[in-house]
N, C-alpha and C. Protein backbone atom coordinates (compact mmCIF):
# COMPACT_ATOMS: atom_id res chain seq x y z
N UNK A 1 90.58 97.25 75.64
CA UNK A 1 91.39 96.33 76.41
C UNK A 1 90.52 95.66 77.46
N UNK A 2 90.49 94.60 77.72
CA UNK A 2 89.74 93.60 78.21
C UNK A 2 89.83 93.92 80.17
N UNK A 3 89.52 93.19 81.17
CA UNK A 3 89.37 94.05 82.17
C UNK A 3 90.74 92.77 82.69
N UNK A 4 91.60 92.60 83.44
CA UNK A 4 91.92 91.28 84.02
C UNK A 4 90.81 90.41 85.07
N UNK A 5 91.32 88.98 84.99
CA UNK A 5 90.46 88.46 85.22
C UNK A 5 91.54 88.04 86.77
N UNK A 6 90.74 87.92 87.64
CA UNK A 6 91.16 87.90 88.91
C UNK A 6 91.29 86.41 89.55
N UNK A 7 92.15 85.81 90.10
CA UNK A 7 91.83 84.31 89.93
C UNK A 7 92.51 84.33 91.63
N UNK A 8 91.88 83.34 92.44
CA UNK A 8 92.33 83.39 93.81
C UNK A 8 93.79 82.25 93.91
N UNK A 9 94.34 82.94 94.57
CA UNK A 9 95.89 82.66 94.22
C UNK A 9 96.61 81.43 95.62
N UNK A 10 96.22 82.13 96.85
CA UNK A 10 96.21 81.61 97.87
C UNK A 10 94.92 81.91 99.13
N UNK A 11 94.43 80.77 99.34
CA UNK A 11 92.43 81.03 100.45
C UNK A 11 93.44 81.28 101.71
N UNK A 12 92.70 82.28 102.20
CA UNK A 12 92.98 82.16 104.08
C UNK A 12 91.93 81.66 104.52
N UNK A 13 92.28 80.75 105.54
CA UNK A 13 91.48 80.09 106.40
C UNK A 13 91.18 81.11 107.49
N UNK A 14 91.66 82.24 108.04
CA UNK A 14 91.22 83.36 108.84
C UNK A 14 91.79 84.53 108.48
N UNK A 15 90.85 85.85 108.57
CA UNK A 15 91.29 87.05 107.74
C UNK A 15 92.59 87.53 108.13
N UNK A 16 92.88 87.58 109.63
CA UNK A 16 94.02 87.46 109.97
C UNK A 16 95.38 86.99 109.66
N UNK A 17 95.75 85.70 109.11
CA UNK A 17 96.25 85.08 108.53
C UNK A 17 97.55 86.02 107.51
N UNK A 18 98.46 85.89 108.23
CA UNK A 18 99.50 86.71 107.28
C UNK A 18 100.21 85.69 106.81
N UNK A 19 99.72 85.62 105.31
CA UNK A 19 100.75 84.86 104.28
C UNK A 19 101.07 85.32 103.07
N UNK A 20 101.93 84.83 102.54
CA UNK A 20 103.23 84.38 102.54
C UNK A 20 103.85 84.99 103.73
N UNK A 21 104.70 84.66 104.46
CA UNK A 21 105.76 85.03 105.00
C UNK A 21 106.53 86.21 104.58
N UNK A 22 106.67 87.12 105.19
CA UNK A 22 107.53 88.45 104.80
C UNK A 22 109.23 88.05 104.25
N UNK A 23 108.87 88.25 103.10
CA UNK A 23 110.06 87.86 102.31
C UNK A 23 110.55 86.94 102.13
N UNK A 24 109.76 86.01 102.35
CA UNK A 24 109.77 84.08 101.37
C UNK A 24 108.64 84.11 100.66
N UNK A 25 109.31 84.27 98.74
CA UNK A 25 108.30 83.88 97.91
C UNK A 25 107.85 82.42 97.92
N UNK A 26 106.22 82.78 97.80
CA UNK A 26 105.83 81.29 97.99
C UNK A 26 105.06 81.78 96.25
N UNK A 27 105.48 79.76 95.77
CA UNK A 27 105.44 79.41 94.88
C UNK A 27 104.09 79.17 93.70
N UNK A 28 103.60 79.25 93.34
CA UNK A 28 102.09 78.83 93.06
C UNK A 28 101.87 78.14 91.59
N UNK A 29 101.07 77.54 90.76
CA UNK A 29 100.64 77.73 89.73
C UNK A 29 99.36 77.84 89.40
N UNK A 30 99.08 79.01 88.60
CA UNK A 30 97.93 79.80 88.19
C UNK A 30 97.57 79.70 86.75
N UNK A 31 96.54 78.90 86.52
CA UNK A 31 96.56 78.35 84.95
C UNK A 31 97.63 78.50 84.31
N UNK A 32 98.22 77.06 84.48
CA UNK A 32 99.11 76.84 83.94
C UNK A 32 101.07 78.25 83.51
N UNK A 33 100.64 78.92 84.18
CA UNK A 33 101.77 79.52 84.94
C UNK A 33 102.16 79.41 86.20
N UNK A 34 104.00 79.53 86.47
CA UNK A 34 104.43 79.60 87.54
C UNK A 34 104.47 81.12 88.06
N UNK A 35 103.78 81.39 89.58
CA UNK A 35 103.81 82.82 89.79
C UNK A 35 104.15 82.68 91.41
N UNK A 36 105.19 83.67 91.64
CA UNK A 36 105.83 83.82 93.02
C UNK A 36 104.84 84.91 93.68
N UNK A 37 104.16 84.72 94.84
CA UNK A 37 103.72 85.86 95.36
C UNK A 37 104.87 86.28 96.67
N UNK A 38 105.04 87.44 96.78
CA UNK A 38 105.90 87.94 97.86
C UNK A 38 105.58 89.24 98.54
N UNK A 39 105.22 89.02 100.00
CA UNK A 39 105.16 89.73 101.23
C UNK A 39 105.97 90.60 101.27
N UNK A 40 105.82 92.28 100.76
CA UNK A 40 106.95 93.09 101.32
C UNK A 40 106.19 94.11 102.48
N UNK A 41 107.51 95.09 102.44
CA UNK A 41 106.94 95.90 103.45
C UNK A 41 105.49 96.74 103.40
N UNK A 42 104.91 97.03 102.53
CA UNK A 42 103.98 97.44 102.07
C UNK A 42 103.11 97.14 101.13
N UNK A 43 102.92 95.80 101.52
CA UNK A 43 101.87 94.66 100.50
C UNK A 43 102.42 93.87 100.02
N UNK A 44 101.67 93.68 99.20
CA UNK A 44 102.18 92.58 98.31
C UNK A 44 102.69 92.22 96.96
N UNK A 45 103.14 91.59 96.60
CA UNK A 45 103.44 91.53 94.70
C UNK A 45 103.58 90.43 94.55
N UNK A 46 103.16 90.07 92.76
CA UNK A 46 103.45 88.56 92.19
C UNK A 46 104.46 89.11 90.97
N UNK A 47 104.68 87.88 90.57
CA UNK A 47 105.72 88.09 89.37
C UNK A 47 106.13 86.76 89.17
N UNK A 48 106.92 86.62 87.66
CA UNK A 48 107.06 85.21 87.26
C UNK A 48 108.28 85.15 87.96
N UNK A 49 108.93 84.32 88.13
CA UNK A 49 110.30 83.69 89.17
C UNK A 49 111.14 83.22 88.41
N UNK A 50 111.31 84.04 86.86
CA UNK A 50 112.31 83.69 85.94
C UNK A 50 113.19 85.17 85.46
N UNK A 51 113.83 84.87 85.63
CA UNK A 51 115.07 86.23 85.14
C UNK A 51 114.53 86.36 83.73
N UNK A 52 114.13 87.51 82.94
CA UNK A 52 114.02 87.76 81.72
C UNK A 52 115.42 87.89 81.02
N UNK A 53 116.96 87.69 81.68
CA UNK A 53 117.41 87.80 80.49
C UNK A 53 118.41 86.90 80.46
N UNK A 54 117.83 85.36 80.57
CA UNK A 54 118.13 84.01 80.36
C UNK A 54 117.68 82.85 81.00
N UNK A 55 116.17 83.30 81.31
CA UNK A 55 115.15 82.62 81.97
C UNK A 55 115.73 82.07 83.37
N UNK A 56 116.99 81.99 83.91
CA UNK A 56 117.30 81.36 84.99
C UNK A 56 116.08 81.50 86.84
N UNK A 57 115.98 80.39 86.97
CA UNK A 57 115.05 80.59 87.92
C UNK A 57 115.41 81.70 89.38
N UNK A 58 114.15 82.16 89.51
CA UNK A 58 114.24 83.02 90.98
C UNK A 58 113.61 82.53 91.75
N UNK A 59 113.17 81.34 91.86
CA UNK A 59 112.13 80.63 92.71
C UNK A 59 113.02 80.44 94.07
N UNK A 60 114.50 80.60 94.48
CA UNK A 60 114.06 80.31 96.23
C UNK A 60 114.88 82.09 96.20
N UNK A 61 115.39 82.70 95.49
CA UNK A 61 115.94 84.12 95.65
C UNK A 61 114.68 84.69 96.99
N UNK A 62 115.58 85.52 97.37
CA UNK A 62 114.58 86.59 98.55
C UNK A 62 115.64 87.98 98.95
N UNK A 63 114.09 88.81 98.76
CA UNK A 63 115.09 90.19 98.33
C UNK A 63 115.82 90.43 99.65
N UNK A 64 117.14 91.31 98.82
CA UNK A 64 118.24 91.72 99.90
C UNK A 64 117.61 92.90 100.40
N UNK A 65 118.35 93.65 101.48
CA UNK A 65 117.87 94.33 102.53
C UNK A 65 117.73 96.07 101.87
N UNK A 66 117.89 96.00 100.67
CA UNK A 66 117.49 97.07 99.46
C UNK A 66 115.91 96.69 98.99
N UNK A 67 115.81 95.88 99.28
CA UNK A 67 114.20 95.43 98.20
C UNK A 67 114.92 95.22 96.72
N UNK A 68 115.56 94.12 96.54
CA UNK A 68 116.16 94.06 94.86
C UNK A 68 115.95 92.11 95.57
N UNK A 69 115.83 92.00 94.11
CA UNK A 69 116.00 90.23 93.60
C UNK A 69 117.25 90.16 93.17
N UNK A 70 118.15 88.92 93.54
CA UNK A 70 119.39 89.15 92.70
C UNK A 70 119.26 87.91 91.72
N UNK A 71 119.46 87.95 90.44
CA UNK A 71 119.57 86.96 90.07
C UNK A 71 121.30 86.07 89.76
N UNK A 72 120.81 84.70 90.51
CA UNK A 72 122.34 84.10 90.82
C UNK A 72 123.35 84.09 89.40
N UNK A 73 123.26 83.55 88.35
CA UNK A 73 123.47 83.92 87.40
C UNK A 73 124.19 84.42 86.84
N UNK A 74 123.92 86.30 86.82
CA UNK A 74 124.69 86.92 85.99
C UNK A 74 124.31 88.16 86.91
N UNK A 75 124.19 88.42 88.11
CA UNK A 75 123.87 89.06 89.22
C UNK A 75 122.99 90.09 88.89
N UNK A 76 121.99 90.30 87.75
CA UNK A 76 121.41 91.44 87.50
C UNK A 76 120.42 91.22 88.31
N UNK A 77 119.99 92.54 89.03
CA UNK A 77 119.56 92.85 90.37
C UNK A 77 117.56 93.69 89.69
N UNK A 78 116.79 93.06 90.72
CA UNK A 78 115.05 93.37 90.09
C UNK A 78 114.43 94.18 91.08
N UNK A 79 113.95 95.50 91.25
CA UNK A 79 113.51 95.87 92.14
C UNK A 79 112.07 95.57 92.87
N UNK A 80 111.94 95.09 93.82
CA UNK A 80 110.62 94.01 94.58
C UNK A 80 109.40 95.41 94.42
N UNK A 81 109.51 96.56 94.31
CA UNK A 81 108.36 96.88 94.04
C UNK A 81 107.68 97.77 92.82
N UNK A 82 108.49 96.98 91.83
CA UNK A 82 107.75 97.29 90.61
C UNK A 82 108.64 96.31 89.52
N UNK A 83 109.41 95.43 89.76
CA UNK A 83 110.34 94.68 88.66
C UNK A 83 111.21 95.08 88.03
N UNK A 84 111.51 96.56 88.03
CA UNK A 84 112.36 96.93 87.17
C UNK A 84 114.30 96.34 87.58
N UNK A 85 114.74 96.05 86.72
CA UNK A 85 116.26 95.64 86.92
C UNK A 85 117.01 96.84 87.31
N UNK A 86 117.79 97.21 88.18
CA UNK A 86 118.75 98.43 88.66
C UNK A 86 119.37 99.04 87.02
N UNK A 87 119.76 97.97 86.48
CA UNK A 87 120.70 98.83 85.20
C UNK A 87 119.69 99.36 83.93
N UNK A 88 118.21 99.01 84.41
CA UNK A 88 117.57 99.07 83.09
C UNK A 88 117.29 98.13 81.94
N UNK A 89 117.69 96.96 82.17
CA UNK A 89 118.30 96.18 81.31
C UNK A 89 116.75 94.91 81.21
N UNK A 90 115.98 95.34 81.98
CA UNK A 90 114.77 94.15 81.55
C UNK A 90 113.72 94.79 83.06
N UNK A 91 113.25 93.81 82.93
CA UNK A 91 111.68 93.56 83.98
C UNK A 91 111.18 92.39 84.08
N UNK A 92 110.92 92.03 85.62
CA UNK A 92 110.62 91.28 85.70
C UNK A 92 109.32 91.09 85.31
N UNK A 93 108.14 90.02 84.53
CA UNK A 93 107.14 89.93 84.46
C UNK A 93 106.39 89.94 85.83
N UNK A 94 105.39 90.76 85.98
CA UNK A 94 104.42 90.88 87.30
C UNK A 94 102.89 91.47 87.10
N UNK A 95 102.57 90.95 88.06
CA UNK A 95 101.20 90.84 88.51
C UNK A 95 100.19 91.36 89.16
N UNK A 96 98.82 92.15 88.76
CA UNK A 96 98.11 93.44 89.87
C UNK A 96 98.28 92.09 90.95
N UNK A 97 98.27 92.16 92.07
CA UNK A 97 97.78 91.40 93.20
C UNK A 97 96.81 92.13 94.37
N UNK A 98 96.23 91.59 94.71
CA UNK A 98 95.12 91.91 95.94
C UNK A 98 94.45 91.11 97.10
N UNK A 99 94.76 91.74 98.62
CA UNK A 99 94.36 90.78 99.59
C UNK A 99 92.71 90.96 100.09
N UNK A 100 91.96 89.95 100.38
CA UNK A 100 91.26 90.00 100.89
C UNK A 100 90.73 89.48 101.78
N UNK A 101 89.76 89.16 102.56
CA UNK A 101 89.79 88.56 103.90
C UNK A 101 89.39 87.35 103.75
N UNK A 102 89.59 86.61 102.41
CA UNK A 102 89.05 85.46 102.02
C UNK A 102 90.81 84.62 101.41
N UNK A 103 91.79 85.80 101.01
CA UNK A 103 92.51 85.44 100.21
C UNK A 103 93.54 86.36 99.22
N UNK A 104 94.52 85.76 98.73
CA UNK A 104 95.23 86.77 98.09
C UNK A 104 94.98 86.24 96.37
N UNK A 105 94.57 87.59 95.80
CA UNK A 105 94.30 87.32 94.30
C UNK A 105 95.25 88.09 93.61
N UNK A 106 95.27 87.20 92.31
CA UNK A 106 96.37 87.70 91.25
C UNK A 106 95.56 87.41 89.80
N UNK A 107 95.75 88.91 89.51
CA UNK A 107 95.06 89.21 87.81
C UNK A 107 96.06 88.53 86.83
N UNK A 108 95.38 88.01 85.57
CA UNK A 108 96.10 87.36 84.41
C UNK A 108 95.93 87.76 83.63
């Protein structure tokens, strides 16, 4: 299995620099994918910003005060730190991510 390839997702202009915003996914595209990176309490995560079970978008969703995504939809609910849906019922597609003092990277 091949290693992922690490691609810089968002540059900080100072190492300091806390971005995204704690719990506003910000939006990106990463060869030619759409990928949400999102600020939680304990790092970070990417993931695609589409409900797997009728593609409906999650692009302005922001998790409720559980750490879950809701999707508007058909309300099936994604847990922010690992994708899994509460009922079992799918996963969200996601992403290793990693910060560094240059930037936040996301493997493909």
């Amino acid at each position: 299995m091949a290693s992922p390839s690490w691609v810089l997702a968002i540059e900080k202009y100072r190492p300091s620099d806390v971005f995204p915003e704690p719990g506003i996914p910000f939006i990106i595209q990463l060869e030619g994918q759409e990928i949400a990176v999102l600020r939680i309490s304990n790092g970070l995560i990417a993931y695609r910003p589409q409900c797997p079970h009728e593609g409906f978008s999650l692009r302005k969703v922001r998790p409720d005060a559980e750490g879950f995504l809701e999707c508007p939809l058909h309300r099936f609910r994604f847990n922010v730190s690992d994708g899994q849906e509460a009922g079992g019922r799918g996963r969200l597609a996601c992403f290793p991510v990693k910060e560094t003092d240059t930037g936040i990277y996301v493997a493909l």
